[in-house]
PDBML (XML) file of the C-alpha atoms, coordinates in Angstrom:
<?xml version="1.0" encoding="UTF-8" ?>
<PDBx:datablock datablockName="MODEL"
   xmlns:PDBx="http://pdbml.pdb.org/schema/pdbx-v50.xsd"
   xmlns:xsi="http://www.w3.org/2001/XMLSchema-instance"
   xsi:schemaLocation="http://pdbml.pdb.org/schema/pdbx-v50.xsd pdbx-v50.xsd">
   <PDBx:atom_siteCategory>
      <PDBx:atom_site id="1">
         <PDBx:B_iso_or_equiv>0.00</PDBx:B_iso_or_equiv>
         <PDBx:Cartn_x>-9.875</PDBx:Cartn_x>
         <PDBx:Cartn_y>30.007</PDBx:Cartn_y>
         <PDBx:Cartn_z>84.289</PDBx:Cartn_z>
         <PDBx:auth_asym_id>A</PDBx:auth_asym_id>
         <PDBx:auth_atom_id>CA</PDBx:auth_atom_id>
         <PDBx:auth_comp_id>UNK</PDBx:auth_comp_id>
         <PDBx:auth_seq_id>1</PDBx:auth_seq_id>
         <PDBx:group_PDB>ATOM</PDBx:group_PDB>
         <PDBx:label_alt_id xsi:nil="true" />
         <PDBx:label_asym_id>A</PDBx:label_asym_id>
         <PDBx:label_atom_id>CA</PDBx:label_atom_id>
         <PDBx:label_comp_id>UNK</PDBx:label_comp_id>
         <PDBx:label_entity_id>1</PDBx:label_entity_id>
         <PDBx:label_seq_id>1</PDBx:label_seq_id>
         <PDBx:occupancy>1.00</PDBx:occupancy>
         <PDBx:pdbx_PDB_model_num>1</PDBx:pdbx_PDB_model_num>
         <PDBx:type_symbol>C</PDBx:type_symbol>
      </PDBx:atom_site>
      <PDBx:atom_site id="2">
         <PDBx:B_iso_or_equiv>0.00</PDBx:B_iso_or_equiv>
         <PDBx:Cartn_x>-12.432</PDBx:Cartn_x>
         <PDBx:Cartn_y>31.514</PDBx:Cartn_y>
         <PDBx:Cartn_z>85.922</PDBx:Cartn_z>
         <PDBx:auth_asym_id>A</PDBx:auth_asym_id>
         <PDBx:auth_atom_id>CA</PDBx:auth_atom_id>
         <PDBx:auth_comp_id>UNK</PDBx:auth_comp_id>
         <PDBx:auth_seq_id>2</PDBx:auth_seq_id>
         <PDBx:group_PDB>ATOM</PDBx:group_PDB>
         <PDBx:label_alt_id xsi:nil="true" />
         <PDBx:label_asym_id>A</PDBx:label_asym_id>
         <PDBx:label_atom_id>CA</PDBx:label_atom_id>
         <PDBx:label_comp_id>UNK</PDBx:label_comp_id>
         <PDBx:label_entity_id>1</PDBx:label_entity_id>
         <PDBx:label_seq_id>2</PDBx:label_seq_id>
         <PDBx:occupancy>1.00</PDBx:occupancy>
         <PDBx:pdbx_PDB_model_num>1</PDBx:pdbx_PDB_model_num>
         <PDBx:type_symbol>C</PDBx:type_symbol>
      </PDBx:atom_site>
      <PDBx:atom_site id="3">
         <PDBx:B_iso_or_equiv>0.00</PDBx:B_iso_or_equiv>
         <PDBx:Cartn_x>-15.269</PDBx:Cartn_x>
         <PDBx:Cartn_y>32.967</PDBx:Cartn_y>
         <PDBx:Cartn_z>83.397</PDBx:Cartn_z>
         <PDBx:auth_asym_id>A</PDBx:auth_asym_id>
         <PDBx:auth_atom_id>CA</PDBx:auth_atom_id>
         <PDBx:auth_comp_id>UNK</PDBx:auth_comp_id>
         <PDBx:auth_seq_id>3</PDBx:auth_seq_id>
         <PDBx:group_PDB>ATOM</PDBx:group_PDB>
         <PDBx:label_alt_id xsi:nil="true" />
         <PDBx:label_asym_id>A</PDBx:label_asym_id>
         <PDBx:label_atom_id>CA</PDBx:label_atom_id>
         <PDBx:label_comp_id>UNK</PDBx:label_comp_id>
         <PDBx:label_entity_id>1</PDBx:label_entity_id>
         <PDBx:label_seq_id>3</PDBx:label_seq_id>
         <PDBx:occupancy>1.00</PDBx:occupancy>
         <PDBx:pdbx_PDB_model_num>1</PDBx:pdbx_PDB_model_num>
         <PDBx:type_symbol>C</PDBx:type_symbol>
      </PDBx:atom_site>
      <PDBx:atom_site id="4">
         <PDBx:B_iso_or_equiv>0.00</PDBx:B_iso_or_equiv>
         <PDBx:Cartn_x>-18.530</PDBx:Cartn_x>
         <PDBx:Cartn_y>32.379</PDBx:Cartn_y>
         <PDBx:Cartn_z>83.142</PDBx:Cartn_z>
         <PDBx:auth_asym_id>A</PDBx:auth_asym_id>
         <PDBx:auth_atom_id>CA</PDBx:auth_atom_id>
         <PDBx:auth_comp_id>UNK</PDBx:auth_comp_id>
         <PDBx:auth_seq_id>4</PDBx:auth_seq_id>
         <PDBx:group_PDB>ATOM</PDBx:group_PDB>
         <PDBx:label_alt_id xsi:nil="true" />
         <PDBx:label_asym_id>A</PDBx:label_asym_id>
         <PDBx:label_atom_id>CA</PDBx:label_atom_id>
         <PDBx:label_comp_id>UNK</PDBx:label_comp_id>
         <PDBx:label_entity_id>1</PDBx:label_entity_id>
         <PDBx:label_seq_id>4</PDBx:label_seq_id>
         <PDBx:occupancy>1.00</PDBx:occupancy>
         <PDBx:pdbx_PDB_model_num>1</PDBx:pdbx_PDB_model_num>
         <PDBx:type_symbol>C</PDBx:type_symbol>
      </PDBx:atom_site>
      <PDBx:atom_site id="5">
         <PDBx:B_iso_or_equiv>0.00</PDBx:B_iso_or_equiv>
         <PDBx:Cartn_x>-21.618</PDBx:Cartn_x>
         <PDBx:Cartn_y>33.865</PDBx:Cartn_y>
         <PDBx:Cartn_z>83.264</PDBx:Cartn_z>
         <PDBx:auth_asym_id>A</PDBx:auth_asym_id>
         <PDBx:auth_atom_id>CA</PDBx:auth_atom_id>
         <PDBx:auth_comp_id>UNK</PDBx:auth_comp_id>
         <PDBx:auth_seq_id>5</PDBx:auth_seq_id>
         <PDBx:group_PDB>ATOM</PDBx:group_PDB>
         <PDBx:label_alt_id xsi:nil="true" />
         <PDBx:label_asym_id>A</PDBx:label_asym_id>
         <PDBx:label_atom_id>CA</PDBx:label_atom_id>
         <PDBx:label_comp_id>UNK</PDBx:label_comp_id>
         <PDBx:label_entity_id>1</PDBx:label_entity_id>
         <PDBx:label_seq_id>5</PDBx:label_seq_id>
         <PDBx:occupancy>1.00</PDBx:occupancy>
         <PDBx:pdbx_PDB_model_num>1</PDBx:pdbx_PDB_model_num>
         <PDBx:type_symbol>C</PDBx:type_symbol>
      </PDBx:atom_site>
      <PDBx:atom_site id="6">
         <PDBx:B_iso_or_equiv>0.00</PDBx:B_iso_or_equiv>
         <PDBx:Cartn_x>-23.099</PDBx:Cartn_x>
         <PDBx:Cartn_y>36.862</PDBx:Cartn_y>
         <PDBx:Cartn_z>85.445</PDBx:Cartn_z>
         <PDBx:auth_asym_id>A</PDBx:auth_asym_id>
         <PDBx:auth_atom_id>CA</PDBx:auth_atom_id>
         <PDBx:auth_comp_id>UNK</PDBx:auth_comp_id>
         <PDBx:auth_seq_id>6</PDBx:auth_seq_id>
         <PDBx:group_PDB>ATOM</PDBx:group_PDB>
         <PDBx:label_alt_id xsi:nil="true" />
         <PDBx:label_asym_id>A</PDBx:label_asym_id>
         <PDBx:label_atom_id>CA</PDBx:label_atom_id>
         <PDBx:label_comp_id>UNK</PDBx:label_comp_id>
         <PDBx:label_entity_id>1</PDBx:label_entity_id>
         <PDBx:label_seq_id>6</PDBx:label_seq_id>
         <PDBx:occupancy>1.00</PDBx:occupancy>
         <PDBx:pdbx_PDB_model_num>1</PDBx:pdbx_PDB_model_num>
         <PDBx:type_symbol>C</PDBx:type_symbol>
      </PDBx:atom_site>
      <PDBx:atom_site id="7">
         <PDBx:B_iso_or_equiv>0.00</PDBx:B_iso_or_equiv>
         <PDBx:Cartn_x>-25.193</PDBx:Cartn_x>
         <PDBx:Cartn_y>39.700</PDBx:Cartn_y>
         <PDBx:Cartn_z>85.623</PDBx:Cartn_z>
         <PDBx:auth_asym_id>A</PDBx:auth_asym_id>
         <PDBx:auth_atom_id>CA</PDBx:auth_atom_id>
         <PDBx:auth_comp_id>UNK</PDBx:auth_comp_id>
         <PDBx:auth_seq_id>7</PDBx:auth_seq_id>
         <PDBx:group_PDB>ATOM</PDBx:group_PDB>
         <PDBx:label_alt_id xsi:nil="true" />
         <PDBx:label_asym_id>A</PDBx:label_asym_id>
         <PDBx:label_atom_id>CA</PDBx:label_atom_id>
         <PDBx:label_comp_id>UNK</PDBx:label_comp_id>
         <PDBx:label_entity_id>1</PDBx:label_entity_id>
         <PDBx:label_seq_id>7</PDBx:label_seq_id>
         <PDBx:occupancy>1.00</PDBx:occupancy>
         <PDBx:pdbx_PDB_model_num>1</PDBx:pdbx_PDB_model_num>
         <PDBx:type_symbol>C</PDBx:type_symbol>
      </PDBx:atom_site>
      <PDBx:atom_site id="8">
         <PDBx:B_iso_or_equiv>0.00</PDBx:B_iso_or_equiv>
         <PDBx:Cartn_x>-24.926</PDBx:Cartn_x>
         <PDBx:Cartn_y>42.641</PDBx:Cartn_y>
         <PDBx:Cartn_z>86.079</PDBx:Cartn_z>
         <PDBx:auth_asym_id>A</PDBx:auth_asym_id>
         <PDBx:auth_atom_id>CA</PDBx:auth_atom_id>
         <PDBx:auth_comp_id>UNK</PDBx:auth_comp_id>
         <PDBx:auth_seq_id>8</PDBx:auth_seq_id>
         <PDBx:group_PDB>ATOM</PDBx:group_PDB>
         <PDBx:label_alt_id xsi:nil="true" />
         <PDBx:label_asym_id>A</PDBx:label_asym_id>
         <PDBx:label_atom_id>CA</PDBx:label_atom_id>
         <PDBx:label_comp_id>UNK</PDBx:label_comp_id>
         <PDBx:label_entity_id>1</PDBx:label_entity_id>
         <PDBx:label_seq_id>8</PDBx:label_seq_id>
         <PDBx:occupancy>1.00</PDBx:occupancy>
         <PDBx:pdbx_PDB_model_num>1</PDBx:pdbx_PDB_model_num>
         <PDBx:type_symbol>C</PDBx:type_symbol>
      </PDBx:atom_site>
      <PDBx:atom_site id="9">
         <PDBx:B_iso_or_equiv>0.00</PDBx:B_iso_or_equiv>
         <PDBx:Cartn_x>-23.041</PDBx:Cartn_x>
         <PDBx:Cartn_y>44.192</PDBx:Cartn_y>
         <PDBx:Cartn_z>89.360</PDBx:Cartn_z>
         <PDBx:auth_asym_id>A</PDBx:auth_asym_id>
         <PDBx:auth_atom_id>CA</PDBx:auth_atom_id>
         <PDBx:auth_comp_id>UNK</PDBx:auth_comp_id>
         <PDBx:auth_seq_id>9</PDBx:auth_seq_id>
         <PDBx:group_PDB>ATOM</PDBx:group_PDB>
         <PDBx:label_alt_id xsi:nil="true" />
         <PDBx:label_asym_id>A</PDBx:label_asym_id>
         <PDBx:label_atom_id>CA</PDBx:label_atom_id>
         <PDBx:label_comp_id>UNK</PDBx:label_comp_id>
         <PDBx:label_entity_id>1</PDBx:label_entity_id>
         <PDBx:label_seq_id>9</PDBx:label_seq_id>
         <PDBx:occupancy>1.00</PDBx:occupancy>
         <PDBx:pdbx_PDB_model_num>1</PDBx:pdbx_PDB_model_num>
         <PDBx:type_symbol>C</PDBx:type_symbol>
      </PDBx:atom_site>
      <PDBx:atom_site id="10">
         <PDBx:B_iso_or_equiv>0.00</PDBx:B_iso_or_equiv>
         <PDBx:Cartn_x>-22.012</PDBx:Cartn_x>
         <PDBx:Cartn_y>40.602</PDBx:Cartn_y>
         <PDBx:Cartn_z>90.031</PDBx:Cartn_z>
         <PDBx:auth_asym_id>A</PDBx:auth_asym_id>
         <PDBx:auth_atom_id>CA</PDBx:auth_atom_id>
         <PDBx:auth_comp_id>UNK</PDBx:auth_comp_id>
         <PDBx:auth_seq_id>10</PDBx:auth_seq_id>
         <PDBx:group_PDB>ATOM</PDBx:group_PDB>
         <PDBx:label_alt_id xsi:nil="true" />
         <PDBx:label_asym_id>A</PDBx:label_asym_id>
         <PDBx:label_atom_id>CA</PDBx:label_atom_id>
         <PDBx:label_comp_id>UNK</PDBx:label_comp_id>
         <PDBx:label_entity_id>1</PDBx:label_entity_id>
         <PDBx:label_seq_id>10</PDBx:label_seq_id>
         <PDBx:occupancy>1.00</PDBx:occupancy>
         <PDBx:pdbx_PDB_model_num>1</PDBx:pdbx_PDB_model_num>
         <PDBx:type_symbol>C</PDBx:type_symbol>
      </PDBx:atom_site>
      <PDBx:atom_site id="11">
         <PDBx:B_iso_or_equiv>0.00</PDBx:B_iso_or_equiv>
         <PDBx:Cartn_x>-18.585</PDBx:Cartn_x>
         <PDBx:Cartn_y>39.550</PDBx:Cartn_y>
         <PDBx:Cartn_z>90.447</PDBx:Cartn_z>
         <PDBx:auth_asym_id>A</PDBx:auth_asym_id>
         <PDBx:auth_atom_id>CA</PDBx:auth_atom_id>
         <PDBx:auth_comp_id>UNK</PDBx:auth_comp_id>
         <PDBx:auth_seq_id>11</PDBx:auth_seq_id>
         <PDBx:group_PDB>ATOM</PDBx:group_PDB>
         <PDBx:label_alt_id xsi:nil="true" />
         <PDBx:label_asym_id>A</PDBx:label_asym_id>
         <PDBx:label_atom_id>CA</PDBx:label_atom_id>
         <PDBx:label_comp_id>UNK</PDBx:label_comp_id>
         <PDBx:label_entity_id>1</PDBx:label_entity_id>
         <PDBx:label_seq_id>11</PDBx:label_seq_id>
         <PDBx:occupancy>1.00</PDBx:occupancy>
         <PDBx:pdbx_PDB_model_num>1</PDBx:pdbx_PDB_model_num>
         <PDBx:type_symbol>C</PDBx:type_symbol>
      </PDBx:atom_site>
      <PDBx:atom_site id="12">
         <PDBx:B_iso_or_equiv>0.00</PDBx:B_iso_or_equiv>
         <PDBx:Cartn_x>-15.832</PDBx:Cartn_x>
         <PDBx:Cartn_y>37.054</PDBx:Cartn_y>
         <PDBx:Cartn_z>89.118</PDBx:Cartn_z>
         <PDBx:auth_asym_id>A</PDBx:auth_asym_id>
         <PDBx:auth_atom_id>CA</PDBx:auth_atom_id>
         <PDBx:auth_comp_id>UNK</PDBx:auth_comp_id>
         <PDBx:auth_seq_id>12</PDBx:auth_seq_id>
         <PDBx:group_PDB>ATOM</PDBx:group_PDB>
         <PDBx:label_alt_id xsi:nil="true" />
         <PDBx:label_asym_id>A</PDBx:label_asym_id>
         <PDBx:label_atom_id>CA</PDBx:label_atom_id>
         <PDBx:label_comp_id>UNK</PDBx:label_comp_id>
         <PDBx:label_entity_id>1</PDBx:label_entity_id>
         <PDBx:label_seq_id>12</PDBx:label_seq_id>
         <PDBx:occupancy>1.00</PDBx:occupancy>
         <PDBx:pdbx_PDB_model_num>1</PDBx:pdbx_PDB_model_num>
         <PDBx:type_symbol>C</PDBx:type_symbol>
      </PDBx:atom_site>
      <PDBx:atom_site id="13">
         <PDBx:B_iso_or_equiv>0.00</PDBx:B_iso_or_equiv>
         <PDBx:Cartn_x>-12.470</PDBx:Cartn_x>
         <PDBx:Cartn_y>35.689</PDBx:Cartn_y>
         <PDBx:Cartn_z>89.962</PDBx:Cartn_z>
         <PDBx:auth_asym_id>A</PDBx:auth_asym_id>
         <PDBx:auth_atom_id>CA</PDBx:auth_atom_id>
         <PDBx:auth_comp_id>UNK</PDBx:auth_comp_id>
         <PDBx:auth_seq_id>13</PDBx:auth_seq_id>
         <PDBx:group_PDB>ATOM</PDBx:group_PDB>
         <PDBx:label_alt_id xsi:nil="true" />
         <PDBx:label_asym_id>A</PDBx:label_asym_id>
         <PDBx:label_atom_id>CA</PDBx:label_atom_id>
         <PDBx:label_comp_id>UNK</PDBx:label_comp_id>
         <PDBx:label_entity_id>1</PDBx:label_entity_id>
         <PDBx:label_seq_id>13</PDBx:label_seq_id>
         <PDBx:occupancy>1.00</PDBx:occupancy>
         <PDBx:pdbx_PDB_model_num>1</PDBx:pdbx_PDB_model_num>
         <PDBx:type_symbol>C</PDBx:type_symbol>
      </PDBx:atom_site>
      <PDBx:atom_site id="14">
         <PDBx:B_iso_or_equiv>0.00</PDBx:B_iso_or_equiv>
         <PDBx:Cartn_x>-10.445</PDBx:Cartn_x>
         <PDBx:Cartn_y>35.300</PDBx:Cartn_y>
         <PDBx:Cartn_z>87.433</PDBx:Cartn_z>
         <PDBx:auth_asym_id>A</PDBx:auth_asym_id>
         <PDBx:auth_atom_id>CA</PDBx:auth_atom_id>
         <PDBx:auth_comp_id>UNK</PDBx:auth_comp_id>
         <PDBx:auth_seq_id>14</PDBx:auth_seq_id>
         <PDBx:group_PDB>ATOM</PDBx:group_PDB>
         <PDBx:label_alt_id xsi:nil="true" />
         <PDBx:label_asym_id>A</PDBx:label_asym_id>
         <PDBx:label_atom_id>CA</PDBx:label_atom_id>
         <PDBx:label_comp_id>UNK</PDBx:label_comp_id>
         <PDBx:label_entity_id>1</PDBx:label_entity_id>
         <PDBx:label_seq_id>14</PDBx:label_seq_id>
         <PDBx:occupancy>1.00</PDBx:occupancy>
         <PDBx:pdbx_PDB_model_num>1</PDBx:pdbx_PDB_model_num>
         <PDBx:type_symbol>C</PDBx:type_symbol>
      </PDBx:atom_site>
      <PDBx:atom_site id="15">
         <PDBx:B_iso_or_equiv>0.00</PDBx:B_iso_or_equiv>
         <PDBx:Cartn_x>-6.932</PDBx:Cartn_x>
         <PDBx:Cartn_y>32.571</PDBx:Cartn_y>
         <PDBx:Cartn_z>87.269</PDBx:Cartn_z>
         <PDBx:auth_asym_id>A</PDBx:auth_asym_id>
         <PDBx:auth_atom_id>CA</PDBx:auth_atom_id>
         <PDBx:auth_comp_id>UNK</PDBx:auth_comp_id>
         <PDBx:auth_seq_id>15</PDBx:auth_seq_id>
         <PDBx:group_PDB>ATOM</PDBx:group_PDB>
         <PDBx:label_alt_id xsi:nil="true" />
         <PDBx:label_asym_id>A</PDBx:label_asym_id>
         <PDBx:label_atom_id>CA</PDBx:label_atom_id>
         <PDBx:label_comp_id>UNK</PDBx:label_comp_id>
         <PDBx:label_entity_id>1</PDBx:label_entity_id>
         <PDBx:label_seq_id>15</PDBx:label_seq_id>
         <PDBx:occupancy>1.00</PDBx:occupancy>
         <PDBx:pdbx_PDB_model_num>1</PDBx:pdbx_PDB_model_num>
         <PDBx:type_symbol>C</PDBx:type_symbol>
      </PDBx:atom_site>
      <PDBx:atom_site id="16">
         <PDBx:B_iso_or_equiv>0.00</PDBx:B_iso_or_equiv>
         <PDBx:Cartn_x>-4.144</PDBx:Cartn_x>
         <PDBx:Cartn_y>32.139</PDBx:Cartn_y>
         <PDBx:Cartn_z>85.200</PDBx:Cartn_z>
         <PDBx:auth_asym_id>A</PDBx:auth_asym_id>
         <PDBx:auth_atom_id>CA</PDBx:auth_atom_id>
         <PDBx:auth_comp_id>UNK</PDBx:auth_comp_id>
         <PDBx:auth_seq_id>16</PDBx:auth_seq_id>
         <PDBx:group_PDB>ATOM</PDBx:group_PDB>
         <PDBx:label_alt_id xsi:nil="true" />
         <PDBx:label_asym_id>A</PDBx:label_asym_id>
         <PDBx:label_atom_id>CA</PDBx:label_atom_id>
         <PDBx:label_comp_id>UNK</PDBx:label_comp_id>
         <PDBx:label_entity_id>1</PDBx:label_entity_id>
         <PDBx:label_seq_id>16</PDBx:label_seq_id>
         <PDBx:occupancy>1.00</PDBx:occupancy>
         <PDBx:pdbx_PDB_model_num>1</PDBx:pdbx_PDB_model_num>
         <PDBx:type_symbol>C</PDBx:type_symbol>
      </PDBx:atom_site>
      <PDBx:atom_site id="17">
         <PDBx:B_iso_or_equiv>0.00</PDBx:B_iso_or_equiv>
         <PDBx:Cartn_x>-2.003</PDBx:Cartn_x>
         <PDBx:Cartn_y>29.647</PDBx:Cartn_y>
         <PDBx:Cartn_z>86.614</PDBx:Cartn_z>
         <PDBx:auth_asym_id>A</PDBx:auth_asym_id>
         <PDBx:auth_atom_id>CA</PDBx:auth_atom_id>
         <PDBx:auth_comp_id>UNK</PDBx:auth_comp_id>
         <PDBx:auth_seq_id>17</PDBx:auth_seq_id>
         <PDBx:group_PDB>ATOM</PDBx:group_PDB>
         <PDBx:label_alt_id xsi:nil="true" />
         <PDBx:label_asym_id>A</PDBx:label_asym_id>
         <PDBx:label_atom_id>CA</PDBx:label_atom_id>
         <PDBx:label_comp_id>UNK</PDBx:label_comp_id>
         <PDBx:label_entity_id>1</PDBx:label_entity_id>
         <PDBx:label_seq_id>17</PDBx:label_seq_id>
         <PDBx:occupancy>1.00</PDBx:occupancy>
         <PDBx:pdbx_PDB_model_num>1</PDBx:pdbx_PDB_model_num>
         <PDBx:type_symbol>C</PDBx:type_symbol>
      </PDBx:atom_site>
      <PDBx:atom_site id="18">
         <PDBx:B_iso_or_equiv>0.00</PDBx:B_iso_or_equiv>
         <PDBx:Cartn_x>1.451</PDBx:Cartn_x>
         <PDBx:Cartn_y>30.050</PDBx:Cartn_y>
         <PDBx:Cartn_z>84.831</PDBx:Cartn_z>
         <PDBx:auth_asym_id>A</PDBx:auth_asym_id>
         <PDBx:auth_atom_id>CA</PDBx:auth_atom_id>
         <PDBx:auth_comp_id>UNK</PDBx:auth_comp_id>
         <PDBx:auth_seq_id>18</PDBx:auth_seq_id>
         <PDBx:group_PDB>ATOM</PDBx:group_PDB>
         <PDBx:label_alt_id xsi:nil="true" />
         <PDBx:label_asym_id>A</PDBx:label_asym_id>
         <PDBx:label_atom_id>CA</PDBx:label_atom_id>
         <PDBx:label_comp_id>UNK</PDBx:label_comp_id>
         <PDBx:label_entity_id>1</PDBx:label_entity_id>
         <PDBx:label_seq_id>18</PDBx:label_seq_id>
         <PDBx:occupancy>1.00</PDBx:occupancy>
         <PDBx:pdbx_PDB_model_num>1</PDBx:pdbx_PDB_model_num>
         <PDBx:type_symbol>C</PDBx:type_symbol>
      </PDBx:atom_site>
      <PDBx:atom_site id="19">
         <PDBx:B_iso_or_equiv>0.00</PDBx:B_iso_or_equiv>
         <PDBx:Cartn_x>4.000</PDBx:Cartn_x>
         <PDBx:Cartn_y>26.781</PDBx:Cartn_y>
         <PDBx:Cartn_z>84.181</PDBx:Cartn_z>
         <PDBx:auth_asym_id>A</PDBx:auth_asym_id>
         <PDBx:auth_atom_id>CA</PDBx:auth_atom_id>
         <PDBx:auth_comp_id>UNK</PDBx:auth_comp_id>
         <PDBx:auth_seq_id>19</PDBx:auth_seq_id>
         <PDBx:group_PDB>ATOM</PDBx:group_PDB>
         <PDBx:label_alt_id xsi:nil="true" />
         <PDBx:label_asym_id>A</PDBx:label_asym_id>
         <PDBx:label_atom_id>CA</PDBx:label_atom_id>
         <PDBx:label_comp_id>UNK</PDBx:label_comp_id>
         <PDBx:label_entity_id>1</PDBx:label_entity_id>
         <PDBx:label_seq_id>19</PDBx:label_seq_id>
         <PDBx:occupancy>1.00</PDBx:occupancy>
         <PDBx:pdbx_PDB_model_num>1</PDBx:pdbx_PDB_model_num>
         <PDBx:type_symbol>C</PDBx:type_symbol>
      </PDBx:atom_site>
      <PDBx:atom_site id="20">
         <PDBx:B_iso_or_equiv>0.00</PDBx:B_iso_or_equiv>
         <PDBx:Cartn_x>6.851</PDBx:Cartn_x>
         <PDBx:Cartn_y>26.378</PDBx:Cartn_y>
         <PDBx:Cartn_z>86.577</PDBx:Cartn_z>
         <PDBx:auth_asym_id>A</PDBx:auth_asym_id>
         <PDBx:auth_atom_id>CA</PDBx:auth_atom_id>
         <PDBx:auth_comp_id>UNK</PDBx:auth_comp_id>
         <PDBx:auth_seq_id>20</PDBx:auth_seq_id>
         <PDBx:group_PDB>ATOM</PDBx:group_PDB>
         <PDBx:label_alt_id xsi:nil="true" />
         <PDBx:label_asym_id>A</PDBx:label_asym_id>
         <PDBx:label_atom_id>CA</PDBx:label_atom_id>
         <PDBx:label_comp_id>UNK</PDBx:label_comp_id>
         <PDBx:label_entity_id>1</PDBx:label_entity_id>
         <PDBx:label_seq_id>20</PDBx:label_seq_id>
         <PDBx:occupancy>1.00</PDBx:occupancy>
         <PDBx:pdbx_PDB_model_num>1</PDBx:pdbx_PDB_model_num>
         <PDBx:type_symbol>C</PDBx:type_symbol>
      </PDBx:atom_site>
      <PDBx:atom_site id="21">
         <PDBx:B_iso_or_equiv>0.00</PDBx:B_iso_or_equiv>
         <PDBx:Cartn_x>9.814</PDBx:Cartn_x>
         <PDBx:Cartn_y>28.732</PDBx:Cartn_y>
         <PDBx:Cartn_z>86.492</PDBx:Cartn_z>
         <PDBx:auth_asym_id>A</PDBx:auth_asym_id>
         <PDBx:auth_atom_id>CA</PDBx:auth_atom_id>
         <PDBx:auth_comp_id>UNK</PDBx:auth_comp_id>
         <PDBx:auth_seq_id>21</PDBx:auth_seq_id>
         <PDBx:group_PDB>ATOM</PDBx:group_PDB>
         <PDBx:label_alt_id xsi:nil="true" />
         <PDBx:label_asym_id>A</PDBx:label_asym_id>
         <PDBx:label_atom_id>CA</PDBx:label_atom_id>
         <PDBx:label_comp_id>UNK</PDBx:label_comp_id>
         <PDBx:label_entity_id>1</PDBx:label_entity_id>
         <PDBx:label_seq_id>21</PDBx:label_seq_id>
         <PDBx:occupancy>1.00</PDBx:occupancy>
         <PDBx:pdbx_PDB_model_num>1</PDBx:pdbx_PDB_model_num>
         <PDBx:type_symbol>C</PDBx:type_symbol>
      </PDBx:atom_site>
      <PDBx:atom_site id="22">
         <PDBx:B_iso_or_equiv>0.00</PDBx:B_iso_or_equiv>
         <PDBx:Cartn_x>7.814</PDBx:Cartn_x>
         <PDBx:Cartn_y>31.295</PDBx:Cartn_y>
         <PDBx:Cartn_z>84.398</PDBx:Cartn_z>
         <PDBx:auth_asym_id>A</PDBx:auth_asym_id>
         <PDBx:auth_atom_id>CA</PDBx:auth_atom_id>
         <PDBx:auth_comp_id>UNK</PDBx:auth_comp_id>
         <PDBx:auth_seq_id>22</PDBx:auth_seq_id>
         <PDBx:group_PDB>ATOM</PDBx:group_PDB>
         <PDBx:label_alt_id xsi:nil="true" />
         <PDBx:label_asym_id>A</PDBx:label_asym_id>
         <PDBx:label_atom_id>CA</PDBx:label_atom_id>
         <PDBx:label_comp_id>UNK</PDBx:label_comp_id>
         <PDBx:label_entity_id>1</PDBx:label_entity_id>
         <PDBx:label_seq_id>22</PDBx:label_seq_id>
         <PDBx:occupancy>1.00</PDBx:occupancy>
         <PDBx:pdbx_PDB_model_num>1</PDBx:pdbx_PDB_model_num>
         <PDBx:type_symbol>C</PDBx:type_symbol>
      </PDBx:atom_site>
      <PDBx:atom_site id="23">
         <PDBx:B_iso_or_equiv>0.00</PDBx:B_iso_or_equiv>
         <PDBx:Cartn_x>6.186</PDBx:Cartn_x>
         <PDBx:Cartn_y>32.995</PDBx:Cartn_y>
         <PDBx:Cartn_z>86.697</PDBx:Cartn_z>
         <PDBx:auth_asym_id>A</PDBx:auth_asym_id>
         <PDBx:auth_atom_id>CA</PDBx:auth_atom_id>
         <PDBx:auth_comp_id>UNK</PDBx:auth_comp_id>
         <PDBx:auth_seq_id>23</PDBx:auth_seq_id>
         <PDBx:group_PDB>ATOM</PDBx:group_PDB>
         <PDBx:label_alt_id xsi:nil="true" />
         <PDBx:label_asym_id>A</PDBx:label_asym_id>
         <PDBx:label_atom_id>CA</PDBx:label_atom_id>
         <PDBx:label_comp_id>UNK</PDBx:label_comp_id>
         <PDBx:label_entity_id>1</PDBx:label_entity_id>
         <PDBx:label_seq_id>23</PDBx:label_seq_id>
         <PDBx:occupancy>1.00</PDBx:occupancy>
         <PDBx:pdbx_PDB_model_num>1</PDBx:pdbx_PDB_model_num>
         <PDBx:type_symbol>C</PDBx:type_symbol>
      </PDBx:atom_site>
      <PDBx:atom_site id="24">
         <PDBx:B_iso_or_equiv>0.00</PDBx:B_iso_or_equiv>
         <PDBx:Cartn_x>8.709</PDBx:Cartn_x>
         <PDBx:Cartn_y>34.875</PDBx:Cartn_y>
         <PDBx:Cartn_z>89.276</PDBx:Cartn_z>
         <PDBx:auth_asym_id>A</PDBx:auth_asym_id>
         <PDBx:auth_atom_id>CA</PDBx:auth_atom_id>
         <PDBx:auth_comp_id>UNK</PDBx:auth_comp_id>
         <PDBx:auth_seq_id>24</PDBx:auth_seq_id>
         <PDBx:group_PDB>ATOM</PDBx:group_PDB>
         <PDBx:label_alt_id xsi:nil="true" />
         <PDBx:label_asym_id>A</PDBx:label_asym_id>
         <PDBx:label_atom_id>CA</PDBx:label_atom_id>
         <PDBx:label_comp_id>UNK</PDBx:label_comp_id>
         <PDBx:label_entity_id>1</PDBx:label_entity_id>
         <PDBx:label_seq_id>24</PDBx:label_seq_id>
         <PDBx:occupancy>1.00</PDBx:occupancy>
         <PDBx:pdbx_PDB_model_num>1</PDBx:pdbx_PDB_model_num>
         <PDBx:type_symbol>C</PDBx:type_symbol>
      </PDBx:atom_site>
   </PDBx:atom_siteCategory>
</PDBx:datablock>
């Protein structure tokens, strides 16, 4: 999650939430 959108020399924050367990 997270996208979008922007110009140029702008900024994003990008997600990825993972399921439980999975992650670690």
């Amino acid at each position: 999650s997270g996208g979008g959108l922007v110009q140029a020399g702008g900024s994003l924050r990008l997600s990825c939430a993972a399921s439980g367990r999975a992650f670690s």
